[in-house]
C-alpha atoms as a PDB file:
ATOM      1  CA  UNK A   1      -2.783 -18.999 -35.177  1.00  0.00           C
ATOM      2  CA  UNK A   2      -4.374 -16.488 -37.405  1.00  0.00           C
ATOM      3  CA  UNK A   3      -3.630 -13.257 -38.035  1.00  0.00           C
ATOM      4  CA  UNK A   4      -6.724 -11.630 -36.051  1.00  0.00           C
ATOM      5  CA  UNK A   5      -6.302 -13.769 -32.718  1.00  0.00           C
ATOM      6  CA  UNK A   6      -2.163 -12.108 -33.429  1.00  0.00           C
ATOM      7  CA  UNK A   7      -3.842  -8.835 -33.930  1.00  0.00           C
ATOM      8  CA  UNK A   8      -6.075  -9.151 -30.532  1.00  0.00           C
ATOM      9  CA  UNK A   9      -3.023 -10.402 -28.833  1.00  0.00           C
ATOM     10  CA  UNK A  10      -1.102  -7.650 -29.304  1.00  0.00           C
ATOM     11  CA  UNK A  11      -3.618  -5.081 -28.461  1.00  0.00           C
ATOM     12  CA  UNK A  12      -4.549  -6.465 -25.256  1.00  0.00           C
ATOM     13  CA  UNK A  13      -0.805  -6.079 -24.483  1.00  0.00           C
ATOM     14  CA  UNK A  14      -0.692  -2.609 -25.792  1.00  0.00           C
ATOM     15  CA  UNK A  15      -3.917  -2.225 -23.395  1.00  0.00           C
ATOM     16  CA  UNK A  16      -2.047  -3.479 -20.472  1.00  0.00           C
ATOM     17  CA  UNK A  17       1.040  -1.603 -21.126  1.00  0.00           C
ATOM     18  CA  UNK A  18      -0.520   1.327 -21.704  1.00  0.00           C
ATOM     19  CA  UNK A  19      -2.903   0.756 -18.150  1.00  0.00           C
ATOM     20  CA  UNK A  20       0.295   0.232 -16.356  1.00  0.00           C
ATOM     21  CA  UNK A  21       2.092   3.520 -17.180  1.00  0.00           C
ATOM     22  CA  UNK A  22      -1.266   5.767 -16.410  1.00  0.00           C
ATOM     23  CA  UNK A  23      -1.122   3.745 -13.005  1.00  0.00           C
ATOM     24  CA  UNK A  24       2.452   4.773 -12.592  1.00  0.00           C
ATOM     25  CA  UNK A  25       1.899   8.039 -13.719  1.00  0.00           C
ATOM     26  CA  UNK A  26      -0.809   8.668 -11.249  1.00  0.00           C
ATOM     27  CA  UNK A  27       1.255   7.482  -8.563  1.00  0.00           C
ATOM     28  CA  UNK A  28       4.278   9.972  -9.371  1.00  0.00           C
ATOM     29  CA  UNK A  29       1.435  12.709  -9.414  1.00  0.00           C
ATOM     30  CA  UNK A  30       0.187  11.612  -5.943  1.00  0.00           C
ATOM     31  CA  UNK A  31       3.428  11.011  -4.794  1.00  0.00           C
ATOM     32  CA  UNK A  32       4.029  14.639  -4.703  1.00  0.00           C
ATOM     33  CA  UNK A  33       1.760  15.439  -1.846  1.00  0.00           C
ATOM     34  CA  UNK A  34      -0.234  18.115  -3.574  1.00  0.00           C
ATOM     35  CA  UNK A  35      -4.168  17.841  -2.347  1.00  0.00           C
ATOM     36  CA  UNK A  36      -4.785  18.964  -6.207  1.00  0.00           C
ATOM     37  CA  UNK A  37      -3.477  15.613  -7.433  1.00  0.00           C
ATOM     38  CA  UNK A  38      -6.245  13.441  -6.224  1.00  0.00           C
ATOM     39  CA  UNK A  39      -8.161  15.358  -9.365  1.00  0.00           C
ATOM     40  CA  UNK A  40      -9.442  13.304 -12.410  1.00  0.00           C
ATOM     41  CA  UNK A  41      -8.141  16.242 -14.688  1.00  0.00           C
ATOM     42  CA  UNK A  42      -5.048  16.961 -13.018  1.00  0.00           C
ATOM     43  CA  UNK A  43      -3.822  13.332 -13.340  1.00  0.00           C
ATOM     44  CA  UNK A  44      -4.729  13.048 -16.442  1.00  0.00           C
ATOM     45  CA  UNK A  45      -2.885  16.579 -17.637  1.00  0.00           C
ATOM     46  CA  UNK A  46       0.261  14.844 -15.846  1.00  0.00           C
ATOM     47  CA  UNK A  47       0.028  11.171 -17.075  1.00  0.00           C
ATOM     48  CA  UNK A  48      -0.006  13.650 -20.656  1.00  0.00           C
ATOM     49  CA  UNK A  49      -3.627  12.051 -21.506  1.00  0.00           C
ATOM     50  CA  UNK A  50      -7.110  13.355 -21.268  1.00  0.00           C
ATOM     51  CA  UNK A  51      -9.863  12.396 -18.917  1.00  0.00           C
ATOM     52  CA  UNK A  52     -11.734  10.140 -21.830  1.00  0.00           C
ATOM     53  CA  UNK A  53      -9.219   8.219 -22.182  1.00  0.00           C
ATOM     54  CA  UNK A  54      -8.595   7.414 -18.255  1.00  0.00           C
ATOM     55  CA  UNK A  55     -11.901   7.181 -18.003  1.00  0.00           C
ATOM     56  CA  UNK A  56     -12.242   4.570 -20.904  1.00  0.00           C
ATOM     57  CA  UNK A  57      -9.308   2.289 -18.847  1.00  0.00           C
ATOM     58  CA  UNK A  58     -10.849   2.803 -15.367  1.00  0.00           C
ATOM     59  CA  UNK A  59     -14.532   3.601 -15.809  1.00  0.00           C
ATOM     60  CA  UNK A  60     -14.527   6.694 -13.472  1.00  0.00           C
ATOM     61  CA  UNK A  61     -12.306   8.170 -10.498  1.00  0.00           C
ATOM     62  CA  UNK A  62     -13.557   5.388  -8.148  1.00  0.00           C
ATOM     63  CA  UNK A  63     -11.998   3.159 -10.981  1.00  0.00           C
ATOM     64  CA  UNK A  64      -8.888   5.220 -11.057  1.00  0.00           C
ATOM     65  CA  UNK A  65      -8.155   5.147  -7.309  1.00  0.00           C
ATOM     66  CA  UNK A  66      -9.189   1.411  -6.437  1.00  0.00           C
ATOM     67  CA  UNK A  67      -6.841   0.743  -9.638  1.00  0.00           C
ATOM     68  CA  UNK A  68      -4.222   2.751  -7.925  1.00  0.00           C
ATOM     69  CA  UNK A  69      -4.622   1.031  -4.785  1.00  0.00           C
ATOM     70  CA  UNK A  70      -4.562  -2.676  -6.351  1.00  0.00           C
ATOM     71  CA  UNK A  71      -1.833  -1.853  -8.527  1.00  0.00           C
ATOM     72  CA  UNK A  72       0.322  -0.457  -5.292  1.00  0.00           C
ATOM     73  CA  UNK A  73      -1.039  -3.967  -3.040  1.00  0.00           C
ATOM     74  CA  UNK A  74       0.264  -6.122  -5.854  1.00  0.00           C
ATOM     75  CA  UNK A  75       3.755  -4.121  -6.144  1.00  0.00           C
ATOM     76  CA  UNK A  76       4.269  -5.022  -2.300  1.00  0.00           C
ATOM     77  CA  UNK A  77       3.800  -8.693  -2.747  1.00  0.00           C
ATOM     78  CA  UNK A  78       3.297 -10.849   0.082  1.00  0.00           C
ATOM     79  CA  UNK A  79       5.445 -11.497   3.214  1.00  0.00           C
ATOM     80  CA  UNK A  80       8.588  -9.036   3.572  1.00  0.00           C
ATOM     81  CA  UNK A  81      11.073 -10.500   1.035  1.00  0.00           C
ATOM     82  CA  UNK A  82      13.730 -10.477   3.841  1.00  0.00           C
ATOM     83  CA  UNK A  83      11.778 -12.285   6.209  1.00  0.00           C
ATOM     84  CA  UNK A  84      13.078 -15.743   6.568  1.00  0.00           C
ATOM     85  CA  UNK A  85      11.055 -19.327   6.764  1.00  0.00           C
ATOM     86  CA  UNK A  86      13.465 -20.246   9.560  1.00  0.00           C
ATOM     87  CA  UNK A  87      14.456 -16.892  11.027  1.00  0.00           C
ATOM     88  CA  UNK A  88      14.054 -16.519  14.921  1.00  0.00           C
ATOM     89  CA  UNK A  89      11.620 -14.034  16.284  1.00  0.00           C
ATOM     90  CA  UNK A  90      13.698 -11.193  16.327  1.00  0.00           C
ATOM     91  CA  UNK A  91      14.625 -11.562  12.983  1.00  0.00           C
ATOM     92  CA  UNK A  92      10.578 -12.101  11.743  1.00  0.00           C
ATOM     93  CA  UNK A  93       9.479  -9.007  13.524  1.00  0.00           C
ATOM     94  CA  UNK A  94      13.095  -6.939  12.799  1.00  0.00           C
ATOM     95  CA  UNK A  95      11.988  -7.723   8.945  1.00  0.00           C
ATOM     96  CA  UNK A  96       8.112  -6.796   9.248  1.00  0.00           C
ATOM     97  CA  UNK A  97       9.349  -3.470  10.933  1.00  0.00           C
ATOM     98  CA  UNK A  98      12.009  -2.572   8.976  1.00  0.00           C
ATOM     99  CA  UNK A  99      10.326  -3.718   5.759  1.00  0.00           C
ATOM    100  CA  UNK A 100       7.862  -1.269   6.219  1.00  0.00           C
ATOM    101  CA  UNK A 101       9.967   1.245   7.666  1.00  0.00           C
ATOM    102  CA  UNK A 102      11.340   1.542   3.920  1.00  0.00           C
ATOM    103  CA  UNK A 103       8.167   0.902   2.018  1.00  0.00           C
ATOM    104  CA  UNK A 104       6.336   3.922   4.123  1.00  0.00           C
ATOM    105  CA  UNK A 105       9.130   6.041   1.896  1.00  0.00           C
ATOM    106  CA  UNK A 106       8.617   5.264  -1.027  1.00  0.00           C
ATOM    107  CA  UNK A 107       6.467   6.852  -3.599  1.00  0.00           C
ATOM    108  CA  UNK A 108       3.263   4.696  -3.640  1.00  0.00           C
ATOM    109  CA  UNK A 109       2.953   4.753   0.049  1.00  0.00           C
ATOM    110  CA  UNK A 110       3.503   8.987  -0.214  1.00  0.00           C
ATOM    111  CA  UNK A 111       0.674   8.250  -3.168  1.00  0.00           C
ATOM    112  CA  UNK A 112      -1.630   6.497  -1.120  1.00  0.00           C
ATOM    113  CA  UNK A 113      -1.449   9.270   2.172  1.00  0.00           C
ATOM    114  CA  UNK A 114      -2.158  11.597  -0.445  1.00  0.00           C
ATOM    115  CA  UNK A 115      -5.151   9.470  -1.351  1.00  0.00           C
ATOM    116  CA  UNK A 116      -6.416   8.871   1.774  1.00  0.00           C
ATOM    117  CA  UNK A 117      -6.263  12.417   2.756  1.00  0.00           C
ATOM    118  CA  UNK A 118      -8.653  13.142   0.165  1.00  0.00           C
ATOM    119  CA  UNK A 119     -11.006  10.302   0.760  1.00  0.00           C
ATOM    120  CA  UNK A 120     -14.361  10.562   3.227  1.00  0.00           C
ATOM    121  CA  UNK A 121     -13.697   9.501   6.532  1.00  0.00           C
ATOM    122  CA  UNK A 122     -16.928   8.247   7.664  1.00  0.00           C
ATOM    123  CA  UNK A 123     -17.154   4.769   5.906  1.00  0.00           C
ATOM    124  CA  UNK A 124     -20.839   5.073   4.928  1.00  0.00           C
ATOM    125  CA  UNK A 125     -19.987   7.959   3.354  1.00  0.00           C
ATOM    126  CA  UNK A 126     -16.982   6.270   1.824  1.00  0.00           C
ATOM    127  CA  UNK A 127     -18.576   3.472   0.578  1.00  0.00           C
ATOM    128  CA  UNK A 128     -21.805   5.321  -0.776  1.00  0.00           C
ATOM    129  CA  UNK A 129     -19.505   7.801  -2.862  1.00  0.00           C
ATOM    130  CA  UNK A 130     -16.772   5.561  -3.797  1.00  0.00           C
ATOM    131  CA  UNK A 131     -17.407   1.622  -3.563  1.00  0.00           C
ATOM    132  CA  UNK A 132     -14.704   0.213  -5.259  1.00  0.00           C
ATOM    133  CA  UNK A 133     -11.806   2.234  -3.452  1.00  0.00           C
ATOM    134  CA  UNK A 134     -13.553   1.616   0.192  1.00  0.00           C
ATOM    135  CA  UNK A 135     -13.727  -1.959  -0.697  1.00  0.00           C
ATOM    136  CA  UNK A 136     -10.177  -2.079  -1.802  1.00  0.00           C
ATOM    137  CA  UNK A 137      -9.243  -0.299   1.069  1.00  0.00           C
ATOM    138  CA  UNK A 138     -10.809  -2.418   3.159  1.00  0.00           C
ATOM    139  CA  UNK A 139      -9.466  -5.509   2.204  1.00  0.00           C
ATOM    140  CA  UNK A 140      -6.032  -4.450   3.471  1.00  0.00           C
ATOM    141  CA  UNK A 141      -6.322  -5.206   6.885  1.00  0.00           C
ATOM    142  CA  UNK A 142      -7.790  -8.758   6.756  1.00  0.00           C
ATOM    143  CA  UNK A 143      -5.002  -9.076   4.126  1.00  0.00           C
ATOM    144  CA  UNK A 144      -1.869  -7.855   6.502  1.00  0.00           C
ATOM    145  CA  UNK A 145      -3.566  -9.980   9.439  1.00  0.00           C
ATOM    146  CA  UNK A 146      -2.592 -13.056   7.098  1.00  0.00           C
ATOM    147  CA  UNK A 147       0.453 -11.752   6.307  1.00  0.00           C
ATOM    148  CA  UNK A 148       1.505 -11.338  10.131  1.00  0.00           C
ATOM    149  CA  UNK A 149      -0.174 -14.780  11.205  1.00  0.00           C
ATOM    150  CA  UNK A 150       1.993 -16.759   7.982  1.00  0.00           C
ATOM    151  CA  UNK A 151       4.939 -15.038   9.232  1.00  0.00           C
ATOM    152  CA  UNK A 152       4.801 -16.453  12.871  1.00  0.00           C
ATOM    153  CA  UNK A 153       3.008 -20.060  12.091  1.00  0.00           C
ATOM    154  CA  UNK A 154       5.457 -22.565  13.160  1.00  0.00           C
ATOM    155  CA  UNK A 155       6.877 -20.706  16.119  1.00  0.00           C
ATOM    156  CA  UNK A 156       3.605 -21.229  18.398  1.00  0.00           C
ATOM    157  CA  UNK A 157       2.748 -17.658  19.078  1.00  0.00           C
ATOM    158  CA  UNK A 158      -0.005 -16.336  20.870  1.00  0.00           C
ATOM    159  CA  UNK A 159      -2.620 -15.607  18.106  1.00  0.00           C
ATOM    160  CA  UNK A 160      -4.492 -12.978  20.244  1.00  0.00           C
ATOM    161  CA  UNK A 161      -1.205 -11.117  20.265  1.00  0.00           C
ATOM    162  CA  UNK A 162      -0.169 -11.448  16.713  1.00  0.00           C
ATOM    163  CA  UNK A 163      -3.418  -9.761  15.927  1.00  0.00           C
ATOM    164  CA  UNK A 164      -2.936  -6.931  18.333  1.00  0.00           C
ATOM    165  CA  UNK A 165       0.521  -6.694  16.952  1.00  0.00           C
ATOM    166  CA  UNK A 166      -0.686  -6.427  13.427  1.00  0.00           C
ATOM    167  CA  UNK A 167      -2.870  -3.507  14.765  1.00  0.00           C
ATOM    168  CA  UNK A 168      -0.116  -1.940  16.582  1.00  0.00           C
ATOM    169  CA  UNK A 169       2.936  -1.774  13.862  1.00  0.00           C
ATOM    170  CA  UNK A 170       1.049   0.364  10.633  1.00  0.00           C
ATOM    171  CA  UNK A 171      -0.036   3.011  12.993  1.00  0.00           C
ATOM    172  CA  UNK A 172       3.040   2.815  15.233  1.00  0.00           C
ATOM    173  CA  UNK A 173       5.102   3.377  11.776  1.00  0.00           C
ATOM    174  CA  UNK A 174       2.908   5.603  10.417  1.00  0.00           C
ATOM    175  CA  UNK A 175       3.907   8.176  13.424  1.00  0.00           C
ATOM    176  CA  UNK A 176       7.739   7.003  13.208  1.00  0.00           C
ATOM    177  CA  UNK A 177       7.718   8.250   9.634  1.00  0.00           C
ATOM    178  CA  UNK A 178       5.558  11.598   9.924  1.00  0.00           C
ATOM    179  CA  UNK A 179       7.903  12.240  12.113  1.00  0.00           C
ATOM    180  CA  UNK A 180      10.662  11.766  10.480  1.00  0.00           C
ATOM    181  CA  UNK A 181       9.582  13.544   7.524  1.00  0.00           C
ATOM    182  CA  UNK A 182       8.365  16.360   9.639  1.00  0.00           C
ATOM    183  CA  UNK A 183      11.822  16.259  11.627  1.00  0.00           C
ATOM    184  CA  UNK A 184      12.751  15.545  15.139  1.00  0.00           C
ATOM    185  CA  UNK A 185      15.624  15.483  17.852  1.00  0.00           C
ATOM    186  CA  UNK A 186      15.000  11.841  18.636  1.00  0.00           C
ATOM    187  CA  UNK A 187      17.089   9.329  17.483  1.00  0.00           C
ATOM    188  CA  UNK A 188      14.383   7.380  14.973  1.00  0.00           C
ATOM    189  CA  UNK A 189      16.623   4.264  14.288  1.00  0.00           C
ATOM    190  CA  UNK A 190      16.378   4.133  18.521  1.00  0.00           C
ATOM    191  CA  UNK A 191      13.041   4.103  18.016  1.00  0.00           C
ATOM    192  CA  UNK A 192      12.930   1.239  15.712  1.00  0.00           C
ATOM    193  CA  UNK A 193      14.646  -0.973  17.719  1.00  0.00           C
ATOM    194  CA  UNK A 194      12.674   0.007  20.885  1.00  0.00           C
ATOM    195  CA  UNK A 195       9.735  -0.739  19.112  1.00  0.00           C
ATOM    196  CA  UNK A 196      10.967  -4.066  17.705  1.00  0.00           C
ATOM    197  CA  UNK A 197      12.393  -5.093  21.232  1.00  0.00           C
ATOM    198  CA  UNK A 198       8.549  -4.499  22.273  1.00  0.00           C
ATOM    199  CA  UNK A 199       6.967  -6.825  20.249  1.00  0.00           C
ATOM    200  CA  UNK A 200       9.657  -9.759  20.555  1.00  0.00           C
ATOM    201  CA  UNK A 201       9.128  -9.127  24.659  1.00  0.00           C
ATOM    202  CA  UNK A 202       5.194  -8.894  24.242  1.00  0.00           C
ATOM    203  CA  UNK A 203       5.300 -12.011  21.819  1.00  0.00           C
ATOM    204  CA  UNK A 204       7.339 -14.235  23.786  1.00  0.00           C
ATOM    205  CA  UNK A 205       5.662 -13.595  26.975  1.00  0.00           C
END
Protein backbone atom coordinates (compact mmCIF):
# COMPACT_ATOMS: atom_id res chain seq x y z
CA UNK A 1 0.00 0.00 0.00
CA UNK A 2 1.60 3.29 -0.64
CA UNK A 3 2.04 5.99 1.33
CA UNK A 4 -0.68 8.36 -0.44
CA UNK A 5 -3.63 5.69 -0.51
CA UNK A 6 -2.26 5.61 3.79
CA UNK A 7 -2.44 9.32 3.64
CA UNK A 8 -6.17 9.34 2.00
CA UNK A 9 -7.08 6.68 4.42
CA UNK A 10 -6.50 8.44 7.25
CA UNK A 11 -8.09 11.62 6.25
CA UNK A 12 -11.26 10.20 5.28
CA UNK A 13 -11.29 8.88 8.88
CA UNK A 14 -10.33 12.17 10.30
CA UNK A 15 -13.37 13.41 7.94
CA UNK A 16 -15.71 11.01 9.48
CA UNK A 17 -14.63 11.54 12.94
CA UNK A 18 -14.67 14.90 12.74
CA UNK A 19 -18.56 14.74 10.88
CA UNK A 20 -19.60 12.65 13.76
CA UNK A 21 -18.76 15.00 16.66
CA UNK A 22 -20.42 18.25 14.76
CA UNK A 23 -23.51 15.78 14.50
CA UNK A 24 -23.28 15.17 18.18
CA UNK A 25 -22.62 18.52 18.94
CA UNK A 26 -25.64 19.75 17.16
CA UNK A 27 -27.72 17.37 18.86
CA UNK A 28 -26.56 18.51 22.52
CA UNK A 29 -27.37 22.13 21.17
CA UNK A 30 -30.89 21.05 20.08
CA UNK A 31 -31.29 18.98 22.86
CA UNK A 32 -31.62 21.97 24.98
CA UNK A 33 -34.94 23.11 23.72
CA UNK A 34 -33.93 26.62 22.86
CA UNK A 35 -35.90 27.77 19.41
CA UNK A 36 -32.38 29.71 18.80
CA UNK A 37 -30.59 26.39 18.34
CA UNK A 38 -32.11 25.36 15.11
CA UNK A 39 -29.64 28.41 13.78
CA UNK A 40 -26.73 27.63 11.32
CA UNK A 41 -24.54 30.14 13.43
CA UNK A 42 -25.60 29.22 16.73
CA UNK A 43 -24.68 25.53 16.20
CA UNK A 44 -21.81 26.19 14.83
CA UNK A 45 -20.62 28.81 17.83
CA UNK A 46 -21.55 25.66 20.13
CA UNK A 47 -20.04 22.68 18.16
CA UNK A 48 -16.81 25.55 18.69
CA UNK A 49 -16.56 25.74 14.65
CA UNK A 50 -17.63 28.29 12.16
CA UNK A 51 -20.39 28.14 9.62
CA UNK A 52 -17.71 27.40 6.57
CA UNK A 53 -16.66 24.71 7.92
CA UNK A 54 -20.28 23.04 8.69
CA UNK A 55 -21.18 24.14 5.68
CA UNK A 56 -18.16 22.45 3.83
CA UNK A 57 -19.34 18.85 5.75
CA UNK A 58 -23.10 19.32 5.10
CA UNK A 59 -23.50 21.62 2.10
CA UNK A 60 -26.08 23.97 3.78
CA UNK A 61 -28.67 23.86 6.82
CA UNK A 62 -30.94 21.47 4.84
CA UNK A 63 -27.64 19.34 4.85
CA UNK A 64 -27.13 19.93 8.50
CA UNK A 65 -30.63 18.90 9.66
CA UNK A 66 -31.32 15.82 7.24
CA UNK A 67 -27.66 14.83 8.59
CA UNK A 68 -28.99 15.26 12.03
CA UNK A 69 -31.96 13.33 11.38
CA UNK A 70 -30.05 10.26 9.60
CA UNK A 71 -27.46 10.26 12.08
CA UNK A 72 -30.31 10.07 15.06
CA UNK A 73 -32.43 7.08 12.65
CA UNK A 74 -29.21 5.11 12.47
CA UNK A 75 -28.41 5.53 16.40
CA UNK A 76 -31.96 3.84 17.02
CA UNK A 77 -31.26 0.82 14.95
CA UNK A 78 -33.90 -1.41 13.97
CA UNK A 79 -36.45 -3.42 16.05
CA UNK A 80 -36.40 -2.56 19.96
CA UNK A 81 -33.28 -4.43 21.18
CA UNK A 82 -35.47 -5.99 23.95
CA UNK A 83 -38.00 -7.23 21.77
CA UNK A 84 -37.74 -10.93 21.48
CA UNK A 85 -37.99 -13.34 18.15
CA UNK A 86 -40.13 -15.65 20.30
CA UNK A 87 -41.69 -13.30 22.84
CA UNK A 88 -45.60 -13.49 23.20
CA UNK A 89 -47.67 -10.52 22.30
CA UNK A 90 -47.57 -8.83 25.39
CA UNK A 91 -44.08 -8.94 25.58
CA UNK A 92 -43.65 -7.56 21.57
CA UNK A 93 -45.92 -4.65 22.18
CA UNK A 94 -44.68 -4.15 26.19
CA UNK A 95 -41.07 -3.72 24.32
CA UNK A 96 -42.25 -1.36 21.32
CA UNK A 97 -43.97 0.82 24.10
CA UNK A 98 -41.61 0.88 26.58
CA UNK A 99 -38.70 1.11 24.12
CA UNK A 100 -39.90 4.23 23.06
CA UNK A 101 -41.12 5.37 26.23
CA UNK A 102 -37.23 5.73 27.04
CA UNK A 103 -35.96 6.79 23.67
CA UNK A 104 -38.68 9.87 23.65
CA UNK A 105 -36.15 11.02 26.74
CA UNK A 106 -33.33 11.05 25.53
CA UNK A 107 -31.42 13.81 23.94
CA UNK A 108 -31.82 13.19 20.14
CA UNK A 109 -35.49 12.72 20.42
CA UNK A 110 -35.54 16.33 22.71
CA UNK A 111 -33.16 17.35 19.45
CA UNK A 112 -35.46 16.35 16.93
CA UNK A 113 -38.90 18.18 18.76
CA UNK A 114 -36.73 21.02 18.77
CA UNK A 115 -36.24 20.50 15.05
CA UNK A 116 -39.49 19.92 14.11
CA UNK A 117 -40.76 22.86 15.93
CA UNK A 118 -38.80 24.95 13.75
CA UNK A 119 -39.58 23.26 10.50
CA UNK A 120 -42.69 24.42 7.98
CA UNK A 121 -45.67 22.62 8.59
CA UNK A 122 -47.31 22.61 5.33
CA UNK A 123 -45.30 19.90 3.37
CA UNK A 124 -45.13 21.85 0.08
CA UNK A 125 -43.71 24.36 1.87
CA UNK A 126 -41.44 21.89 3.59
CA UNK A 127 -40.27 20.26 0.78
CA UNK A 128 -39.79 23.47 -1.48
CA UNK A 129 -37.54 25.12 1.34
CA UNK A 130 -35.85 22.17 2.67
CA UNK A 131 -35.82 18.86 0.43
CA UNK A 132 -33.47 16.79 1.98
CA UNK A 133 -34.84 17.10 5.70
CA UNK A 134 -38.69 16.62 4.39
CA UNK A 135 -37.50 13.64 2.56
CA UNK A 136 -35.69 12.28 5.51
CA UNK A 137 -38.47 12.99 7.52
CA UNK A 138 -40.62 11.36 5.51
CA UNK A 139 -39.11 8.21 5.23
CA UNK A 140 -39.74 7.53 8.92
CA UNK A 141 -43.05 6.37 8.83
CA UNK A 142 -42.88 3.81 5.96
CA UNK A 143 -39.71 2.85 7.93
CA UNK A 144 -41.51 2.25 11.58
CA UNK A 145 -44.50 0.52 9.57
CA UNK A 146 -41.72 -2.22 8.77
CA UNK A 147 -40.46 -2.15 11.93
CA UNK A 148 -44.01 -2.89 13.60
CA UNK A 149 -45.06 -5.47 10.76
CA UNK A 150 -41.28 -7.56 11.37
CA UNK A 151 -42.07 -7.44 14.92
CA UNK A 152 -45.50 -9.30 14.70
CA UNK A 153 -44.75 -11.66 11.43
CA UNK A 154 -45.04 -15.09 12.68
CA UNK A 155 -47.82 -14.53 15.17
CA UNK A 156 -50.65 -14.06 12.36
CA UNK A 157 -51.84 -10.63 13.24
CA UNK A 158 -54.28 -8.64 11.62
CA UNK A 159 -52.20 -6.44 9.21
CA UNK A 160 -54.92 -3.69 8.99
CA UNK A 161 -54.45 -3.37 12.72
CA UNK A 162 -50.75 -3.46 13.00
CA UNK A 163 -50.81 -0.49 10.72
CA UNK A 164 -53.34 1.42 12.72
CA UNK A 165 -51.31 0.47 15.70
CA UNK A 166 -48.15 1.82 14.24
CA UNK A 167 -50.19 5.09 13.76
CA UNK A 168 -51.55 5.05 17.14
CA UNK A 169 -48.30 4.44 19.54
CA UNK A 170 -45.75 7.69 18.33
CA UNK A 171 -48.53 10.09 18.85
CA UNK A 172 -50.06 8.26 21.82
CA UNK A 173 -46.33 8.54 23.41
CA UNK A 174 -45.68 11.67 22.23
CA UNK A 175 -48.66 13.03 24.66
CA UNK A 176 -47.55 10.46 27.53
CA UNK A 177 -44.19 12.21 27.54
CA UNK A 178 -45.25 16.04 27.11
CA UNK A 179 -46.97 15.27 29.79
CA UNK A 180 -44.77 14.01 31.81
CA UNK A 181 -42.28 16.57 31.19
CA UNK A 182 -44.87 19.21 31.63
CA UNK A 183 -46.09 17.36 34.95
CA UNK A 184 -49.25 15.72 35.97
CA UNK A 185 -51.30 14.01 38.88
CA UNK A 186 -51.83 10.87 36.86
CA UNK A 187 -50.03 7.97 37.47
CA UNK A 188 -47.95 7.77 33.86
CA UNK A 189 -46.51 4.19 34.40
CA UNK A 190 -50.67 3.42 34.73
CA UNK A 191 -50.86 4.85 31.68
CA UNK A 192 -48.36 2.73 30.01
CA UNK A 193 -49.74 -0.30 30.86
CA UNK A 194 -53.32 0.82 29.98
CA UNK A 195 -52.12 1.66 26.79
CA UNK A 196 -50.17 -1.57 26.25
CA UNK A 197 -53.21 -3.69 27.57
CA UNK A 198 -55.07 -1.78 24.56
CA UNK A 199 -53.19 -2.86 21.85
CA UNK A 200 -52.65 -6.64 23.02
CA UNK A 201 -56.82 -6.58 23.41
CA UNK A 202 -57.24 -4.69 19.95
CA UNK A 203 -54.55 -7.10 18.35
CA UNK A 204 -55.83 -10.27 19.48
CA UNK A 205 -59.34 -9.58 18.72
Amino acid sequence: MTDAVIGRRRANKRGIASRESMLEAAITSLATGDPAAVSGNRIARDIGSTWGVIKYQFGDIDGLWAAVLRHTADKRGDLPAGLKPDGTLQERVSALIRTMAKGLREPESLAIETLRAALPRDHAELERDYPRTAAELSSWKPQWDKTCERAFADLRVDPIKIRQMAALIPAAMRGITSERTLGTYGDLDDALDGLIGALVAYLEN
